[in-house]
Protein backbone atom coordinates (compact mmCIF):
# COMPACT_ATOMS: atom_id res chain seq x y z
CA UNK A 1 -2.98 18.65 8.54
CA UNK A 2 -3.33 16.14 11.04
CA UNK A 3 -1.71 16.12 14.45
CA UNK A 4 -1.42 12.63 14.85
CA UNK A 5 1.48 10.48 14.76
CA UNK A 6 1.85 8.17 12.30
CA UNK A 7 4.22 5.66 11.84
CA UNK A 8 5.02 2.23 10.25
CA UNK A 9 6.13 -1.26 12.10
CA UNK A 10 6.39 -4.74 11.64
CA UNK A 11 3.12 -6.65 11.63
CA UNK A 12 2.86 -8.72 14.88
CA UNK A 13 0.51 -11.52 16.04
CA UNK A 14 -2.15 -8.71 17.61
CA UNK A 15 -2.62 -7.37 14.45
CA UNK A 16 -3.57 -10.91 12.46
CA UNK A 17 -7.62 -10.76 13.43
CA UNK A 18 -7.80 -6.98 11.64
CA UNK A 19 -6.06 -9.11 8.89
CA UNK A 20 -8.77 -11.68 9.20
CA UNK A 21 -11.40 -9.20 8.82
CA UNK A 22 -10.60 -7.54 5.96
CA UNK A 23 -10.28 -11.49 4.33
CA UNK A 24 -13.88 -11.83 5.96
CA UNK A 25 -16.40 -8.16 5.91
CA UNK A 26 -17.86 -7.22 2.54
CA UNK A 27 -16.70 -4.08 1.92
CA UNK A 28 -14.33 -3.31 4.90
CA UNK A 29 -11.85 -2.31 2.19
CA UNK A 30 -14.40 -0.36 0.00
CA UNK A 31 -13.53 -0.80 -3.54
CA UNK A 32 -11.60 -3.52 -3.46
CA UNK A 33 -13.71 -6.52 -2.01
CA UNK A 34 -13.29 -9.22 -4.29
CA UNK A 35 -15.21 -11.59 -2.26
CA UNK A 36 -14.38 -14.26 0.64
CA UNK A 37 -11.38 -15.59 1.36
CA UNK A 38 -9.18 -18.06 3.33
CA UNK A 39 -9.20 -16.28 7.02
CA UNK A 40 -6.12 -18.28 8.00
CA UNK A 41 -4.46 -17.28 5.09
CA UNK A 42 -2.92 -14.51 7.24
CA UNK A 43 -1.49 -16.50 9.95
CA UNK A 44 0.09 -19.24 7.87
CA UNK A 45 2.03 -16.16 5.87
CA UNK A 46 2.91 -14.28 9.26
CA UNK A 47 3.94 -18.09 10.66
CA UNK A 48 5.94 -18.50 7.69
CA UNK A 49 7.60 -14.93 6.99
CA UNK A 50 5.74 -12.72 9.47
CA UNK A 51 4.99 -10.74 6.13
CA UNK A 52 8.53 -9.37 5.18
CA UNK A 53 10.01 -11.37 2.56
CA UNK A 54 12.53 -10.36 -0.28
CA UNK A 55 9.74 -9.83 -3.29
CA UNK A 56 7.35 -8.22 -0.96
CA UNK A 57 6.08 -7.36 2.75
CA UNK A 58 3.23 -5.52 4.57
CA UNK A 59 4.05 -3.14 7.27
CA UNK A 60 0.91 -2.08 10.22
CA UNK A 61 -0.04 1.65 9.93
CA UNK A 62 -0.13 3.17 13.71
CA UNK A 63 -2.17 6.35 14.57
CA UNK A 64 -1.62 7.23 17.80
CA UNK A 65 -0.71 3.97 18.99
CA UNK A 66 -3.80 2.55 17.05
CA UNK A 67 -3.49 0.04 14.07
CA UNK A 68 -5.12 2.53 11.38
CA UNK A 69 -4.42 -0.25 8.37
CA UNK A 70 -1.33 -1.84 6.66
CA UNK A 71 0.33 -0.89 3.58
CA UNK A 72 2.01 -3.57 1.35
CA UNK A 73 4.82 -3.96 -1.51
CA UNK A 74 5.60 -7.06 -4.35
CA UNK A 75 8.30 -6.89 -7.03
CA UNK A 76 7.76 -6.40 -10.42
CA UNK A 77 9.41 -5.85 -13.21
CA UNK A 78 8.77 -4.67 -16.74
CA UNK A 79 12.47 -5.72 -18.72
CA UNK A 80 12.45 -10.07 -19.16
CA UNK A 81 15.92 -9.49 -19.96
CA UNK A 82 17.00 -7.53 -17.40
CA UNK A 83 14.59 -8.24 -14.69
CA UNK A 84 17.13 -7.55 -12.07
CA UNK A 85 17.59 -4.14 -13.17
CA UNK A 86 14.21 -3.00 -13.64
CA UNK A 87 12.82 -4.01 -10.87
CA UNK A 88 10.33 -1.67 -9.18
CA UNK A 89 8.24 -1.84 -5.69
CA UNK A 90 3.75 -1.78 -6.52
CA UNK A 91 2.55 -0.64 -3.54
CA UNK A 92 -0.94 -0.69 -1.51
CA UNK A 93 -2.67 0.52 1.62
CA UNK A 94 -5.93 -0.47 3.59
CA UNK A 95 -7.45 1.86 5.66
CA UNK A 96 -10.07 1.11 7.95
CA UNK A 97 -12.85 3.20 7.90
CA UNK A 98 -12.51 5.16 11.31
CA UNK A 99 -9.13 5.94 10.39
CA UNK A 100 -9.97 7.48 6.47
CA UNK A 101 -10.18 11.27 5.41
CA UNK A 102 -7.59 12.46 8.00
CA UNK A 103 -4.20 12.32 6.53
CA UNK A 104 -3.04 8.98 7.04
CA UNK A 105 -3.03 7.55 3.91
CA UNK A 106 -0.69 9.97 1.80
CA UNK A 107 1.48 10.05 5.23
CA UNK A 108 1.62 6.44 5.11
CA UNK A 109 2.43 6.02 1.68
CA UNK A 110 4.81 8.24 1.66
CA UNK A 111 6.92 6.82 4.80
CA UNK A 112 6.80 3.19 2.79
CA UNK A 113 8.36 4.87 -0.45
CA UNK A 114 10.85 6.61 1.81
CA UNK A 115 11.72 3.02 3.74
CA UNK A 116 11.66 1.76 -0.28
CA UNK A 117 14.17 4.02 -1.38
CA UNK A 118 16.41 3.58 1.43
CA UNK A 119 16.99 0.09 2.19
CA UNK A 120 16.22 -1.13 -1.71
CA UNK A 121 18.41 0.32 -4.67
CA UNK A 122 14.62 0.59 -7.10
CA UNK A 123 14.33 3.49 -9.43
CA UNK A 124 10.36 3.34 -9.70
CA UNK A 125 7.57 2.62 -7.37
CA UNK A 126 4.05 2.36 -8.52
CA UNK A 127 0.29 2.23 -7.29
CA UNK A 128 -2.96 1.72 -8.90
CA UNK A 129 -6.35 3.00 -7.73
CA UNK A 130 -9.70 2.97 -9.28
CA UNK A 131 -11.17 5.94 -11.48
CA UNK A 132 -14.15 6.53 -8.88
CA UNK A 133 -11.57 6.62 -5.88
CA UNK A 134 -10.75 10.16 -5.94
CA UNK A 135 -9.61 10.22 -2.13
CA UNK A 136 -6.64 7.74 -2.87
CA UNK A 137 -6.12 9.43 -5.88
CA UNK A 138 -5.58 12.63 -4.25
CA UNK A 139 -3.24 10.98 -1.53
CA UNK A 140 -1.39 9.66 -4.06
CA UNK A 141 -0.32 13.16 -5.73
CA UNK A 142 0.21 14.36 -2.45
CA UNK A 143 2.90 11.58 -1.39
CA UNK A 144 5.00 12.90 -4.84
CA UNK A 145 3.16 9.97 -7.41
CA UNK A 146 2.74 11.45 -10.28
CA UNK A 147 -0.15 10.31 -12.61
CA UNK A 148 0.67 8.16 -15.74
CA UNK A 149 -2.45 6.97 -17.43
CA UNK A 150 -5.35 4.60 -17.60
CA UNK A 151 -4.72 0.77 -17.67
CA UNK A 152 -7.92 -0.85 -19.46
CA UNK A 153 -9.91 -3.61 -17.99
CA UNK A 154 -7.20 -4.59 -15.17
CA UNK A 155 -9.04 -5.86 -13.16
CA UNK A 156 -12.23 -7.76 -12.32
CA UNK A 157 -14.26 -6.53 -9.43
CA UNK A 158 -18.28 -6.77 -8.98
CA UNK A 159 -19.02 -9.04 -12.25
CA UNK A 160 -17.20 -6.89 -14.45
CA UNK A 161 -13.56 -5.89 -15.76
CA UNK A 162 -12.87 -2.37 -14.84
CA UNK A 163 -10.42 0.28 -15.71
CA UNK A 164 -7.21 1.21 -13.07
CA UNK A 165 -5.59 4.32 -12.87
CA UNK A 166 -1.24 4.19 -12.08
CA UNK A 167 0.45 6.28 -10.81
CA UNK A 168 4.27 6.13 -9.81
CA UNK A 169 7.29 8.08 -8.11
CA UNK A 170 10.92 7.96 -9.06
CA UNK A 171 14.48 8.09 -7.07
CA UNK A 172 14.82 11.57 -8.13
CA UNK A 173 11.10 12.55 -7.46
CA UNK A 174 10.93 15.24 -4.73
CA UNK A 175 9.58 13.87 -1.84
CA UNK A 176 6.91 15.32 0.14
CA UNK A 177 8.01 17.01 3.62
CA UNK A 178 6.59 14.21 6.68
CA UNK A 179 7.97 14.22 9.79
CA UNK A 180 11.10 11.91 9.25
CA UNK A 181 10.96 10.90 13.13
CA UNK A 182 8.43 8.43 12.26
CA UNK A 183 10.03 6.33 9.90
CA UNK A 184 11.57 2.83 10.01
């Protein structure tokens, strides 16, 4: 295990060129490139709602007093009729590369669910990851997501529609032990 401390805070204005380049470096977020886009994209959003709005946010991941990446949440729902009571959290996480294979991820991920659970009243959160990204996979199952199944051609990524793999983690899920001192 990792000796570092990890933690989650706000996003602040230091922390909008690392936005910027993953927005701007082929493959800074590995799988997930899905080509150029609008670099000032992430300073109009942190002018607007410094990235913590009711549907959604994006929290900085700290190692050791180091931005390691960010992890993010949006709304969703999967009841039209009673969208306010099925509501659950998707989550995400970016990693740079320095900062993967050490612990951080699953730590990460499972600090946002625990911030989740406490200051939303959601059942479910869920995550996605792609079939050849066993790393996330693992730190998935090791932050207390249990594995639900394949979603078919989800996405479009390198010219071509490609499978997703979800995962998700109830209320009542045991949660994996972190070190609680670290969390928001």
């Amino acid at each position: 295990m990792s000796t570092q401390k990890i933690g989650l805070r706000p996003c602040t204005e230091a922390d909008l060129p690392l936005f910027q380049r993953l927005l701007t470096e082929p493959y800074l977020t590995g799988l997930d490139w899905s080509g150029f886009r609008d670099a000032r994209e992430p300073v109009r959003q942190f002018e607007e709602h410094g990235f913590l709005r009711a549907d959604g946010g994006r929290l900085a991941v700290d190692a050791d007093g180091r931005t390691a990446g960010f992890v993010s949440w949006r709304i969703g729902s999967y009841a039209a009729g009673l969208a306010e009571l099925a509501k659950y959290w998707e989550i995400g996480i970016v990693l740079f590369p320095e900062h993967r294979g050490n612990g951080i991820g699953w730590r990460a991920q499972t600090m946002l669910c625990e911030y989740l659970f406490r200051h939303t009243p959601v059942q479910r959160i869920q995550a996605g990851t792609h079939p050849e990204n066993s790393a996330e996979q693992h730190a998935l199952r090791k932050a207390g997501f249990r594995f639900e199944g394949t979603v078919r051609c989800c996405e479009f990524r390198d010219g071509q529609w490609r499978d997703g793999l979800l995962y998700s983690r109830l209320r009542s899920d045991p949660a994996p032990e972190i070190d609680r001192a670290t969390l928001p």
